[in-house]
PDB file of N, CA and C in Angstrom:
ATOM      1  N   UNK A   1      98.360  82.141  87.362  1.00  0.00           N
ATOM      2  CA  UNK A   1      99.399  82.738  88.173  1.00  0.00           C
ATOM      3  C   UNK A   1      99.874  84.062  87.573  1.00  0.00           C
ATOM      4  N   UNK A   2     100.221  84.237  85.778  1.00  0.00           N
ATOM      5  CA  UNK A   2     100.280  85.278  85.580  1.00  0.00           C
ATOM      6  C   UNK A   2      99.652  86.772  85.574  1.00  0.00           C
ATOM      7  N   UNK A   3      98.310  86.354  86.016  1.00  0.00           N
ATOM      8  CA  UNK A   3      97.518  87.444  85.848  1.00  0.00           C
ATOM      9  C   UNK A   3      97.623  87.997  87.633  1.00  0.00           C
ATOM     10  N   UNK A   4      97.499  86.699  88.441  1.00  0.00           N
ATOM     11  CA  UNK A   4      97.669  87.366  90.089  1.00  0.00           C
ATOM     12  C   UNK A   4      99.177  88.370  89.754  1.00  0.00           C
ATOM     13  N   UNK A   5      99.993  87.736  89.012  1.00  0.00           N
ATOM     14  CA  UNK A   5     101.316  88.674  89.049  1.00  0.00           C
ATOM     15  C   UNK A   5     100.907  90.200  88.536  1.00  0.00           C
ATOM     16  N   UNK A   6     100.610  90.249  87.178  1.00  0.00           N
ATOM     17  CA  UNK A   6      99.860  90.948  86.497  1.00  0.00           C
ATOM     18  C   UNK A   6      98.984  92.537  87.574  1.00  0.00           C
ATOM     19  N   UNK A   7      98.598  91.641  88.192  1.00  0.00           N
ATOM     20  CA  UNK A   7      97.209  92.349  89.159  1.00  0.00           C
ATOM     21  C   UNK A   7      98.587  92.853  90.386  1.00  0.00           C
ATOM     22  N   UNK A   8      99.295  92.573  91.086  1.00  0.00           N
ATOM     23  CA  UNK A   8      99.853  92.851  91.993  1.00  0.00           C
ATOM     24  C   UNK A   8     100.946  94.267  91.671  1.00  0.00           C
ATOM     25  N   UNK A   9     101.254  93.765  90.384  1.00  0.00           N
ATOM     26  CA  UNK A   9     102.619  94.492  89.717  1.00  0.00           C
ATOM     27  C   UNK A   9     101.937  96.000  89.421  1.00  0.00           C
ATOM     28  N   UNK A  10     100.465  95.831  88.919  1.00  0.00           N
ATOM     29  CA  UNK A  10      99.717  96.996  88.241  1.00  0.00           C
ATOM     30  C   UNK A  10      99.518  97.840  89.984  1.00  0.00           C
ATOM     31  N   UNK A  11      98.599  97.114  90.706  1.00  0.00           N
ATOM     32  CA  UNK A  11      98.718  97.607  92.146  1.00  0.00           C
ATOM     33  C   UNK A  11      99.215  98.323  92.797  1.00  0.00           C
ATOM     34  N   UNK A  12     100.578  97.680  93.032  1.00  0.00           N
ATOM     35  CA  UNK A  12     101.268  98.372  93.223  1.00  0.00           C
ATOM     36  C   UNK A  12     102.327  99.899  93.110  1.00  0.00           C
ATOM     37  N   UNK A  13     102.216  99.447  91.181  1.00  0.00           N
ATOM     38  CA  UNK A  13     102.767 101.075  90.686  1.00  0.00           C
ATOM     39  C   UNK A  13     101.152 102.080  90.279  1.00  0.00           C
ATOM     40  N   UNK A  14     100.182 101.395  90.677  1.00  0.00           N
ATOM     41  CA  UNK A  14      99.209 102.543  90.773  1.00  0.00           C
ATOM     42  C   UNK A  14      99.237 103.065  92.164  1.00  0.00           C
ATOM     43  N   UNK A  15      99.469 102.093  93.122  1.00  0.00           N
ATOM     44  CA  UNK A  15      98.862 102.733  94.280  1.00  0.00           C
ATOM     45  C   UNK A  15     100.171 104.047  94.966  1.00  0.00           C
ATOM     46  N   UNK A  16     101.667 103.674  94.143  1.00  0.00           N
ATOM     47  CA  UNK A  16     102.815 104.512  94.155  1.00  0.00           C
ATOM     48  C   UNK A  16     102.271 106.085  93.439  1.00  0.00           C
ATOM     49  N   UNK A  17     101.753 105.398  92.397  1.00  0.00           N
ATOM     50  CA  UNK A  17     101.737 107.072  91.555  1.00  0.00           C
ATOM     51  C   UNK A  17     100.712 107.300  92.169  1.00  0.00           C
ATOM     52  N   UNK A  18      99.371 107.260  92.952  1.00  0.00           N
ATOM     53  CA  UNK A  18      98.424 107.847  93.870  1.00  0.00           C
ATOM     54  C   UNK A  18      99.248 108.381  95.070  1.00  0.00           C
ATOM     55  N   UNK A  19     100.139 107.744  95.472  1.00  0.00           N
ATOM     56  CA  UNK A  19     100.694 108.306  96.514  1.00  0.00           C
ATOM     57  C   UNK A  19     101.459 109.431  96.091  1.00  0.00           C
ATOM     58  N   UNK A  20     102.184 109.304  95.211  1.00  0.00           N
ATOM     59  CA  UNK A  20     103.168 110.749  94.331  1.00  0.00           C
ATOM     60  C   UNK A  20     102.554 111.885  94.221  1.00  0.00           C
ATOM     61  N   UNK A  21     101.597 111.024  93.661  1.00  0.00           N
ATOM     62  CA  UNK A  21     100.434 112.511  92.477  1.00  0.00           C
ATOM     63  C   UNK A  21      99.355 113.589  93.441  1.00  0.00           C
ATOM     64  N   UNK A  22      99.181 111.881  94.070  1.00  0.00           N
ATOM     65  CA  UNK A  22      97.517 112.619  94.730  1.00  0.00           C
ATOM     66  C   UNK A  22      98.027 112.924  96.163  1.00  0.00           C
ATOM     67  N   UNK A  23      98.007 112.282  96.707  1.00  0.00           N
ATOM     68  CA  UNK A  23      98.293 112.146  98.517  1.00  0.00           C
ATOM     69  C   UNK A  23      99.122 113.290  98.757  1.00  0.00           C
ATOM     70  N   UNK A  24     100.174 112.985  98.080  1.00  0.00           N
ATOM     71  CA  UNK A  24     101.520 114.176  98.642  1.00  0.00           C
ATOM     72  C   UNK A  24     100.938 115.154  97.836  1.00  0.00           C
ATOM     73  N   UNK A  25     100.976 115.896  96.833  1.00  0.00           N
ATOM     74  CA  UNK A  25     100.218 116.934  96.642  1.00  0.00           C
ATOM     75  C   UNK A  25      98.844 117.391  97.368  1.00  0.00           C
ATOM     76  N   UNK A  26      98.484 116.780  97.586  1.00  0.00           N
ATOM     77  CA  UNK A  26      96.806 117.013  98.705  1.00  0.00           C
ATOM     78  C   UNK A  26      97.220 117.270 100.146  1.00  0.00           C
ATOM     79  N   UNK A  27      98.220 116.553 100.551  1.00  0.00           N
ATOM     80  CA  UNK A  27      98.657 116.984 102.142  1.00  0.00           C
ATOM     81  C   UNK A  27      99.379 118.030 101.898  1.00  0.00           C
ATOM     82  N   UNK A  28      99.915 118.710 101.127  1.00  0.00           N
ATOM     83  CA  UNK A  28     101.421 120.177 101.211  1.00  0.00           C
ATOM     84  C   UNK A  28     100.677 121.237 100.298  1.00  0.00           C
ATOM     85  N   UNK A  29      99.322 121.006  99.750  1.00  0.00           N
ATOM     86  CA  UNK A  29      98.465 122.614  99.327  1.00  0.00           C
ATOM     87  C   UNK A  29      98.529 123.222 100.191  1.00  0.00           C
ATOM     88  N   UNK A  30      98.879 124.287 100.304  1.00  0.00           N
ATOM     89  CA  UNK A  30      98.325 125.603 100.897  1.00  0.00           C
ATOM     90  C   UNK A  30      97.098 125.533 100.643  1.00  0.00           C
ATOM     91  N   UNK A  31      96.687 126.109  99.089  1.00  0.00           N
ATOM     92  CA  UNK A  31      95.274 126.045  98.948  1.00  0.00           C
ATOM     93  C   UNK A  31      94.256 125.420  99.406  1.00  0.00           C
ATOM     94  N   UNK A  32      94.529 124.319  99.686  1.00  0.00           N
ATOM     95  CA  UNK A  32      93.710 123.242 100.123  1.00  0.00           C
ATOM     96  C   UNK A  32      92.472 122.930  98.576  1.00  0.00           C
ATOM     97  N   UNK A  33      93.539 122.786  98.124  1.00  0.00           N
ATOM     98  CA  UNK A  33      92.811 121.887  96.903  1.00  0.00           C
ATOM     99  C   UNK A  33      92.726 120.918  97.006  1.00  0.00           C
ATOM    100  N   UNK A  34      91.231 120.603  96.971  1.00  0.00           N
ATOM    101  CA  UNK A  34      90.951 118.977  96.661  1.00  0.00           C
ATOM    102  C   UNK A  34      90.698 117.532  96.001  1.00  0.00           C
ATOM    103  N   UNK A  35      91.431 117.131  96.039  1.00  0.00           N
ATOM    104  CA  UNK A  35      91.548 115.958  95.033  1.00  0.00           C
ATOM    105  C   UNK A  35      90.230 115.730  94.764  1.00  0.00           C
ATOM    106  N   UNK A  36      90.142 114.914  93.304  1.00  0.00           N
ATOM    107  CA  UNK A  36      88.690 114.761  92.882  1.00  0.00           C
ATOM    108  C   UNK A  36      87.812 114.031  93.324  1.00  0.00           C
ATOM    109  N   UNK A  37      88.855 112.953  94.062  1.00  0.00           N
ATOM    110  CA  UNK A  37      87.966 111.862  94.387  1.00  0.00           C
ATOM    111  C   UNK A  37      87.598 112.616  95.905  1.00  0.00           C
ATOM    112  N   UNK A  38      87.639 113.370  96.710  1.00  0.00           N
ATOM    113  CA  UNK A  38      87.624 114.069  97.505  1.00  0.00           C
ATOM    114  C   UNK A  38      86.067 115.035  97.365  1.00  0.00           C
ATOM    115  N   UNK A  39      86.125 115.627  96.379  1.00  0.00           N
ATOM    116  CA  UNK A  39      85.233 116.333  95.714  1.00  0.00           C
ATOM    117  C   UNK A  39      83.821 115.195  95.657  1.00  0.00           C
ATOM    118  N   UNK A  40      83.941 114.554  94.878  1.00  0.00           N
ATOM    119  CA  UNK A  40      83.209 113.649  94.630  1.00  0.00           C
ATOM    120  C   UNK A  40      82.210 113.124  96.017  1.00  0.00           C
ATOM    121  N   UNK A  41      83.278 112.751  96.740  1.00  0.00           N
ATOM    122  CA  UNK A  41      82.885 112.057  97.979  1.00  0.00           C
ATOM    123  C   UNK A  41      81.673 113.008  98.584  1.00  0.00           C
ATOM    124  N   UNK A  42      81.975 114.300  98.774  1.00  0.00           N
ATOM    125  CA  UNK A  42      81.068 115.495  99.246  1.00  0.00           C
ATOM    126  C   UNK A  42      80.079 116.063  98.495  1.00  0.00           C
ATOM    127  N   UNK A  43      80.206 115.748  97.491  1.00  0.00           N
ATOM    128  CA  UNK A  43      79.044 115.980  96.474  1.00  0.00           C
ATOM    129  C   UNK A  43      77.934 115.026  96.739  1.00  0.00           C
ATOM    130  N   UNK A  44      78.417 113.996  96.730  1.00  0.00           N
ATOM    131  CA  UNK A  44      77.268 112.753  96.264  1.00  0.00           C
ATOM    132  C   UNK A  44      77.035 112.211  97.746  1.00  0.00           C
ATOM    133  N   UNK A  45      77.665 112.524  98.981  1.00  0.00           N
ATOM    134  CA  UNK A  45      77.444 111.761 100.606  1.00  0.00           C
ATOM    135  C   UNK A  45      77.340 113.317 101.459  1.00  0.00           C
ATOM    136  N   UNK A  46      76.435 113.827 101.428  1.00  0.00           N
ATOM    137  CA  UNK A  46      76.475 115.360 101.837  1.00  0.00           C
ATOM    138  C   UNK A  46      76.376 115.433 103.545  1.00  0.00           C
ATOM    139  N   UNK A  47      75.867 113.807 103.996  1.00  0.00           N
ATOM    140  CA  UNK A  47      75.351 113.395 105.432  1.00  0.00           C
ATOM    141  C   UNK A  47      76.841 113.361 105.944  1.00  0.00           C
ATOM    142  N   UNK A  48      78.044 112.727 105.477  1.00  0.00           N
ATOM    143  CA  UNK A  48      79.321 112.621 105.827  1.00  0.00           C
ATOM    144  C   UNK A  48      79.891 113.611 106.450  1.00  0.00           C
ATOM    145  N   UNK A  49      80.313 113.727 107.738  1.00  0.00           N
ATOM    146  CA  UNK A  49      80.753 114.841 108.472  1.00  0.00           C
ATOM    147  C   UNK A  49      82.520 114.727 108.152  1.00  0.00           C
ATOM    148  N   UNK A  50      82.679 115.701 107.037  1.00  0.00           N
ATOM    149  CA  UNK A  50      83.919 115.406 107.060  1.00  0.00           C
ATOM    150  C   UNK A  50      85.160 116.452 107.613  1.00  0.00           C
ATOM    151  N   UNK A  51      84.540 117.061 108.618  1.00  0.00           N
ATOM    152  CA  UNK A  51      85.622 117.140 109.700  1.00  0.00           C
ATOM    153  C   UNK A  51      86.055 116.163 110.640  1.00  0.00           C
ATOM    154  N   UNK A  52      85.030 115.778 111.172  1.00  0.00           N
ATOM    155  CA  UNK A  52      85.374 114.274 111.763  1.00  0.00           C
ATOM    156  C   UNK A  52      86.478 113.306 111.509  1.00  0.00           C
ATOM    157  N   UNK A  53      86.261 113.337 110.066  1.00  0.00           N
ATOM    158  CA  UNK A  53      86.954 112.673 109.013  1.00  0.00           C
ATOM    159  C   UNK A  53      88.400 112.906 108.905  1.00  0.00           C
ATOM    160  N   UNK A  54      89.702 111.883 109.477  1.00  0.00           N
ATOM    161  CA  UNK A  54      91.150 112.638 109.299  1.00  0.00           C
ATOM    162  C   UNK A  54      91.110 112.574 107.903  1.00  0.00           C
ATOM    163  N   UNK A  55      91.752 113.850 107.272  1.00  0.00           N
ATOM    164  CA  UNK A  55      91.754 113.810 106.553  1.00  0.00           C
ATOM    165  C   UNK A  55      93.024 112.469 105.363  1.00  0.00           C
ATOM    166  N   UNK A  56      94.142 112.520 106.401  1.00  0.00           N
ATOM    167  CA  UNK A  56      95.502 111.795 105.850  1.00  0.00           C
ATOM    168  C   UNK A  56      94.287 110.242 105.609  1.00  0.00           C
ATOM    169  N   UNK A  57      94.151 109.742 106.297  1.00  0.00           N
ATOM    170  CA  UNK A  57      93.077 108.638 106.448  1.00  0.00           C
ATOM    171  C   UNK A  57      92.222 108.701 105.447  1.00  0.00           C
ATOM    172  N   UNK A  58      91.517 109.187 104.947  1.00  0.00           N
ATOM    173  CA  UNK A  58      90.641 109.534 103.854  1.00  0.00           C
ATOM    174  C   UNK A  58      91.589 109.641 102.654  1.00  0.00           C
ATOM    175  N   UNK A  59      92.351 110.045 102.741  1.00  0.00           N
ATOM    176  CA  UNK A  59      93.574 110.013 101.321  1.00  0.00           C
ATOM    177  C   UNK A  59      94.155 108.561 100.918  1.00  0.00           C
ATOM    178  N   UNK A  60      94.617 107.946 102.205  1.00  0.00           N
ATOM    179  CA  UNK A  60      95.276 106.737 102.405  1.00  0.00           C
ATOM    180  C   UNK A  60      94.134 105.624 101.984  1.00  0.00           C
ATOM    181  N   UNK A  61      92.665 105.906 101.905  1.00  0.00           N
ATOM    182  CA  UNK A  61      92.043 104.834 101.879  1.00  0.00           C
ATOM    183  C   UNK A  61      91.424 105.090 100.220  1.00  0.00           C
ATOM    184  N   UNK A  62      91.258 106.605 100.085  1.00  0.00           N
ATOM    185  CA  UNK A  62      90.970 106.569  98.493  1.00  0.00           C
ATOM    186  C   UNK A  62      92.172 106.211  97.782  1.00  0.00           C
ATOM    187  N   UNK A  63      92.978 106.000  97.873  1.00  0.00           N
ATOM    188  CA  UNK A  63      94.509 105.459  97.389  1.00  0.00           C
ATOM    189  C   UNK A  63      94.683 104.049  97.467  1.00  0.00           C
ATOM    190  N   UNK A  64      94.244 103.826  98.457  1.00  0.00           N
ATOM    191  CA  UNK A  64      93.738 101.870  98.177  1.00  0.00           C
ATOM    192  C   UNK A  64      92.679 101.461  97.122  1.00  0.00           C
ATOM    193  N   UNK A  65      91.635 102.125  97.816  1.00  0.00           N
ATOM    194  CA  UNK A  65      90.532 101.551  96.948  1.00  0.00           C
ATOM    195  C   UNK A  65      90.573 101.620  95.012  1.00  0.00           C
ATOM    196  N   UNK A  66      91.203 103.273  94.531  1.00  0.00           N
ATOM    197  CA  UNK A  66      91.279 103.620  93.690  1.00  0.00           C
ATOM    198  C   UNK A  66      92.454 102.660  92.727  1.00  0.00           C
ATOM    199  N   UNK A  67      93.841 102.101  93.436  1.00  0.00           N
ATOM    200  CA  UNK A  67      94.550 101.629  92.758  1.00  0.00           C
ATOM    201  C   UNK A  67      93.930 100.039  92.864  1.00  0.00           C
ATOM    202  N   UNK A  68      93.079  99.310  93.945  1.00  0.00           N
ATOM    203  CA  UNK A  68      92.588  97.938  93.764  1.00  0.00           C
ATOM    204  C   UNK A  68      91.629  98.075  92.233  1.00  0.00           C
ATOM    205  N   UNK A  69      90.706  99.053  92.244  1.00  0.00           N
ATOM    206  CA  UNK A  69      89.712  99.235  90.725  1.00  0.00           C
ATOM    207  C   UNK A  69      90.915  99.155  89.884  1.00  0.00           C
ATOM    208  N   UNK A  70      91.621 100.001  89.659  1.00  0.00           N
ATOM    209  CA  UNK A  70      92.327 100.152  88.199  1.00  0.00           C
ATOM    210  C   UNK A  70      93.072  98.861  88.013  1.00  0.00           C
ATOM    211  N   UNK A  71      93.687  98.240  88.898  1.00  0.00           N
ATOM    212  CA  UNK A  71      94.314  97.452  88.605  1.00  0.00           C
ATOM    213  C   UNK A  71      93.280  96.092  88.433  1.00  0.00           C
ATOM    214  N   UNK A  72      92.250  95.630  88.927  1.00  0.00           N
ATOM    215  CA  UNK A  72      91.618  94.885  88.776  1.00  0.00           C
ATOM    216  C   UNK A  72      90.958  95.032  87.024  1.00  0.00           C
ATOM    217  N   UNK A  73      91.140  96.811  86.890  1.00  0.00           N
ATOM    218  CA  UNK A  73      90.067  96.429  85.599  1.00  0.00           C
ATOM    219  C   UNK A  73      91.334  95.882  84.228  1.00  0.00           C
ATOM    220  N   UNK A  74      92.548  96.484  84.837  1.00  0.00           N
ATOM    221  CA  UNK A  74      93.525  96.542  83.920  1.00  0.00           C
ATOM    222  C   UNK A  74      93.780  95.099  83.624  1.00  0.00           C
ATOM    223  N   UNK A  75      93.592  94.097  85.156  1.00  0.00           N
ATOM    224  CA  UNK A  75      93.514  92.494  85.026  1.00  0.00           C
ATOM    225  C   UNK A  75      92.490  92.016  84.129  1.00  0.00           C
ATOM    226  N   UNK A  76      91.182  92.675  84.139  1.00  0.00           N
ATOM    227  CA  UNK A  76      90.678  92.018  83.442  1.00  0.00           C
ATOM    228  C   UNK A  76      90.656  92.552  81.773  1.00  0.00           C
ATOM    229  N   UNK A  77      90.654  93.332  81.251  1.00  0.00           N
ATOM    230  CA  UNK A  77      90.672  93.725  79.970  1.00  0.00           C
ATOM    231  C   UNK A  77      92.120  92.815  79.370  1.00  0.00           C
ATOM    232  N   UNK A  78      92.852  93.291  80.155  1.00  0.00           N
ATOM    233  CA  UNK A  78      94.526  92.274  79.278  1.00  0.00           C
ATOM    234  C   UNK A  78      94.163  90.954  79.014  1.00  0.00           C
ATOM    235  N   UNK A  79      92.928  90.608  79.616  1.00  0.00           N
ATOM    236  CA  UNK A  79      92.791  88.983  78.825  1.00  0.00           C
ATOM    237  C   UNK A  79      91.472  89.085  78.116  1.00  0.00           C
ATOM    238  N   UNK A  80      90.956  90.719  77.382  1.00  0.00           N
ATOM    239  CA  UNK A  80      90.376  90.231  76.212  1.00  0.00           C
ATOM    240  C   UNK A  80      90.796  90.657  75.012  1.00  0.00           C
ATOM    241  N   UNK A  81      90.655  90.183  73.884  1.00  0.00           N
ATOM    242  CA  UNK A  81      91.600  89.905  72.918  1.00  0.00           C
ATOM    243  C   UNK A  81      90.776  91.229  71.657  1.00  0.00           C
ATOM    244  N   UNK A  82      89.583  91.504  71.803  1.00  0.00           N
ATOM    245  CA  UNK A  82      89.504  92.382  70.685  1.00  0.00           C
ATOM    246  C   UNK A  82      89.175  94.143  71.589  1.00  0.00           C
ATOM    247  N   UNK A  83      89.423  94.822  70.511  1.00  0.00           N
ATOM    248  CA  UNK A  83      90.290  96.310  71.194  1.00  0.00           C
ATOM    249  C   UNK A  83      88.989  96.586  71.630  1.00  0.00           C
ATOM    250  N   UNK A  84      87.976  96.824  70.944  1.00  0.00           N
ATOM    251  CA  UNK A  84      86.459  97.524  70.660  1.00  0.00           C
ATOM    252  C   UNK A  84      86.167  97.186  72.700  1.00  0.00           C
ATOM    253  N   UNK A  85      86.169  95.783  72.446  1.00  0.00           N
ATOM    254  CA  UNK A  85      85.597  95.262  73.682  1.00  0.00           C
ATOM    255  C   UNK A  85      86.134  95.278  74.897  1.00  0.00           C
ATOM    256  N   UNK A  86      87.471  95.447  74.697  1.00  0.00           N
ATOM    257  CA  UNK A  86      88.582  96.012  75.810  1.00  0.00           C
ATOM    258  C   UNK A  86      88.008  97.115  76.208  1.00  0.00           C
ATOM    259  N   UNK A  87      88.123  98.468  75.211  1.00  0.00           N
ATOM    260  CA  UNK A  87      87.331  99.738  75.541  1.00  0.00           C
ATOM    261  C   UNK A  87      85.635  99.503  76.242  1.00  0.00           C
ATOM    262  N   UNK A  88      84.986  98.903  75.649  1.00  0.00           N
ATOM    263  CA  UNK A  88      83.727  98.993  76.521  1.00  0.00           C
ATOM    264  C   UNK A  88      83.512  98.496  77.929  1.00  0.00           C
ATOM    265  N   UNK A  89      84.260  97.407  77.888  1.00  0.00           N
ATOM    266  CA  UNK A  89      84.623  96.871  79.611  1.00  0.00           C
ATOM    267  C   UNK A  89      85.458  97.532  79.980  1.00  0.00           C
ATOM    268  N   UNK A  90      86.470  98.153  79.767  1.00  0.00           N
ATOM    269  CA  UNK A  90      86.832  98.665  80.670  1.00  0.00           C
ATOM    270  C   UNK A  90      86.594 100.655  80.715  1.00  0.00           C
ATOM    271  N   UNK A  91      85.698 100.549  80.059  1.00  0.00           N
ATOM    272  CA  UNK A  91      85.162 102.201  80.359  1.00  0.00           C
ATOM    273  C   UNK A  91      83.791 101.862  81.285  1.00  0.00           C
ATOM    274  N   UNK A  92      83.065 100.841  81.153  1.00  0.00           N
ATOM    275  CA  UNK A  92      81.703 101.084  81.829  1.00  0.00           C
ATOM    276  C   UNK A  92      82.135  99.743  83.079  1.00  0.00           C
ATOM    277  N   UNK A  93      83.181  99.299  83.017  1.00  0.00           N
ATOM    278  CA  UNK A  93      83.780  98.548  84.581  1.00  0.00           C
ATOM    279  C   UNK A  93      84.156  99.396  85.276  1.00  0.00           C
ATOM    280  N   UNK A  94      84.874 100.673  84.768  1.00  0.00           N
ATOM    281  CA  UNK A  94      85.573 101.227  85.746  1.00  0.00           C
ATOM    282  C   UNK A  94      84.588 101.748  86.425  1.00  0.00           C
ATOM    283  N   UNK A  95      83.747 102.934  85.457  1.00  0.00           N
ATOM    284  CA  UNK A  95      82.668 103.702  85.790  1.00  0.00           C
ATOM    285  C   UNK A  95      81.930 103.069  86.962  1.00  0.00           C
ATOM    286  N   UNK A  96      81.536 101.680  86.945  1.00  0.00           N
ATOM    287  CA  UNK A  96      80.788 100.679  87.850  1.00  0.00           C
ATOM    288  C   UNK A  96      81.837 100.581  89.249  1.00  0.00           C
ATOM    289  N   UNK A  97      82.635 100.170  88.962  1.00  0.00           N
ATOM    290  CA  UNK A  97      83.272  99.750  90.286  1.00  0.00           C
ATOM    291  C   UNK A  97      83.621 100.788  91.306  1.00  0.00           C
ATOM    292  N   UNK A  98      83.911 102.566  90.519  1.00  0.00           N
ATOM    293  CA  UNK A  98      84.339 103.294  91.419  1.00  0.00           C
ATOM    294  C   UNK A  98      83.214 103.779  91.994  1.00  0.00           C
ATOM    295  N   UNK A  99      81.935 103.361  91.345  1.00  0.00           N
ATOM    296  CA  UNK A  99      80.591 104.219  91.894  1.00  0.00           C
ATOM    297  C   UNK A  99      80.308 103.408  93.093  1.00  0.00           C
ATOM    298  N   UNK A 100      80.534 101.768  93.456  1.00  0.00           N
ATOM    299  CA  UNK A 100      80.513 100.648  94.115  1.00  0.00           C
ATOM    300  C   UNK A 100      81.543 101.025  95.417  1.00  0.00           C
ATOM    301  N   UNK A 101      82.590 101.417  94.956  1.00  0.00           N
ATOM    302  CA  UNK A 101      84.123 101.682  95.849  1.00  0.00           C
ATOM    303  C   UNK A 101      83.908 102.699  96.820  1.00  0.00           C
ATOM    304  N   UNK A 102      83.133 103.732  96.003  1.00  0.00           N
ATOM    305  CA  UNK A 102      83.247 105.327  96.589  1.00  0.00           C
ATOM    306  C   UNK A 102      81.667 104.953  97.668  1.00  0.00           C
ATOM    307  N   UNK A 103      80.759 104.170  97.653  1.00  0.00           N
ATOM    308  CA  UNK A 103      79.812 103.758  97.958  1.00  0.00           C
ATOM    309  C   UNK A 103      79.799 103.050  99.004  1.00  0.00           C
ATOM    310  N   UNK A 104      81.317 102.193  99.157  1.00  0.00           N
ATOM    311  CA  UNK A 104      81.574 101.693 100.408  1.00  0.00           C
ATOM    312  C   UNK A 104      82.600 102.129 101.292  1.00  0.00           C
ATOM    313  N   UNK A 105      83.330 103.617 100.874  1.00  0.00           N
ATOM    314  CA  UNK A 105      83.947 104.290 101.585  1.00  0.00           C
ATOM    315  C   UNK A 105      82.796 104.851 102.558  1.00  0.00           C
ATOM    316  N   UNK A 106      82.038 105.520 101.725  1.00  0.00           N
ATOM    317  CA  UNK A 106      80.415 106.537 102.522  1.00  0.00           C
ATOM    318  C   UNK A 106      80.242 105.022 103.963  1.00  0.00           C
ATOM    319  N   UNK A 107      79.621 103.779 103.093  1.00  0.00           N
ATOM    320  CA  UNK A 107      79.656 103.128 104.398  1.00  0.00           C
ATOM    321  C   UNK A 107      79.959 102.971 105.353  1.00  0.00           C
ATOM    322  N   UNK A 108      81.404 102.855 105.301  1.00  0.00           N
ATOM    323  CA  UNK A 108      82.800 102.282 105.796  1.00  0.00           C
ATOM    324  C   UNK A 108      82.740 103.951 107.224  1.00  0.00           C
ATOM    325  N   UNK A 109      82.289 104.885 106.370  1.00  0.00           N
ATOM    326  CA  UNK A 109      82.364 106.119 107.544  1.00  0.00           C
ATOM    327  C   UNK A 109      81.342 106.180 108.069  1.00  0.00           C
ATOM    328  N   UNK A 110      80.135 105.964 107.703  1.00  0.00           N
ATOM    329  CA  UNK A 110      78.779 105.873 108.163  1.00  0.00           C
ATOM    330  C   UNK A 110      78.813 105.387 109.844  1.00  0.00           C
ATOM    331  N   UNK A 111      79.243 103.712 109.398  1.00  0.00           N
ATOM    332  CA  UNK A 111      79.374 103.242 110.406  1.00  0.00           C
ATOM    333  C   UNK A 111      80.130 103.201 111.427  1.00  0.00           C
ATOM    334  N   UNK A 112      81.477 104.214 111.172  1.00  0.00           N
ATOM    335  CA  UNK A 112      82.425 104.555 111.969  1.00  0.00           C
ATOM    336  C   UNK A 112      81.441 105.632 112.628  1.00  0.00           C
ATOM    337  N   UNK A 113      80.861 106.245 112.386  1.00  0.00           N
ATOM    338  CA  UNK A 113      79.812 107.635 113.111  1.00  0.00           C
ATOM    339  C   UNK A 113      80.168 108.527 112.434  1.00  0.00           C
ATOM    340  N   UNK A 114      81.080 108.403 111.182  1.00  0.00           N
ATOM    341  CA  UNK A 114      81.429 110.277 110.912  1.00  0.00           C
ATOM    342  C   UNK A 114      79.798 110.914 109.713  1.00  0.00           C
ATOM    343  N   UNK A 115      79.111 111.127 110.440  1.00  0.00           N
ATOM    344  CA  UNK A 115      78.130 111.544 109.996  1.00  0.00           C
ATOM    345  C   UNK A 115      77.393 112.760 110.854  1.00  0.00           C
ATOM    346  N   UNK A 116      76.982 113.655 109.624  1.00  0.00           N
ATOM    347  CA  UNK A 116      76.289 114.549 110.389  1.00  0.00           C
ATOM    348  C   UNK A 116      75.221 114.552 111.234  1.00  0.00           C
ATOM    349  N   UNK A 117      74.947 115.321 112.669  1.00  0.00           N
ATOM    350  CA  UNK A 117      73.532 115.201 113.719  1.00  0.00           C
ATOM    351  C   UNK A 117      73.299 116.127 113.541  1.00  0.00           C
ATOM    352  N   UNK A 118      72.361 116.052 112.635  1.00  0.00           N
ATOM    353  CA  UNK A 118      71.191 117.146 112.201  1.00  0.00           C
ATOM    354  C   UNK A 118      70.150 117.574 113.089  1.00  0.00           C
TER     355      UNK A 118
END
């Protein structure tokens, strides 16, 4: 039970400071600077038509997905007990899960149609 608490509590104040940090700064650029995970997305899914794509929607969902990883990895490392091994799971979990996450956003639009007709 403590760790569902654990996992909800982390969740939640990640998915707040994504909303603080990232979201609201990303919707009120002028510049139109783009968040990384933003960047990312267009680098590595080049087929993704992301005009199509609202953008607020695309913020709102990398803001889910991003605070479910952290907080899941943060659940799992707090219950292992030596530091070394804390660091390796949770540097090559995270690495894994956001490559998995960002992998089923591309899907998740694929199949909505926002893809380019070449």
């Amino acid at each position: 039970m403590e760790e569902i608490i654990l996992f909800l509590i982390s969740y939640i104040l990640v998915f707040l400071m994504y909303q603080l940090f990232i979201v609201s700064r990303a919707k009120k650029s002028k510049s139109k600077k783009e968040p990384l995970e933003v960047l990312y997305l267009k680098k590595m899914y080049k087929n993704l038509d992301f005009k199509k794509i609202p953008y607020n929607q695309l913020l709102q969902l990398i803001a889910l997905i991003s605070s479910f990883d952290i907080s899941l990895i943060v659940s799992i490392v707090v219950n292992i007990n030596n530091f070394i091994l804390e660091i390796i799971v949770g540097f090559i979990g995270i690495i894994l899960l956001i490559l998995v996450s960002y992998h089923l956003i591309y899907l998740f639009y694929k199949k909505k149609g926002m893809i380019k007709n070449d």
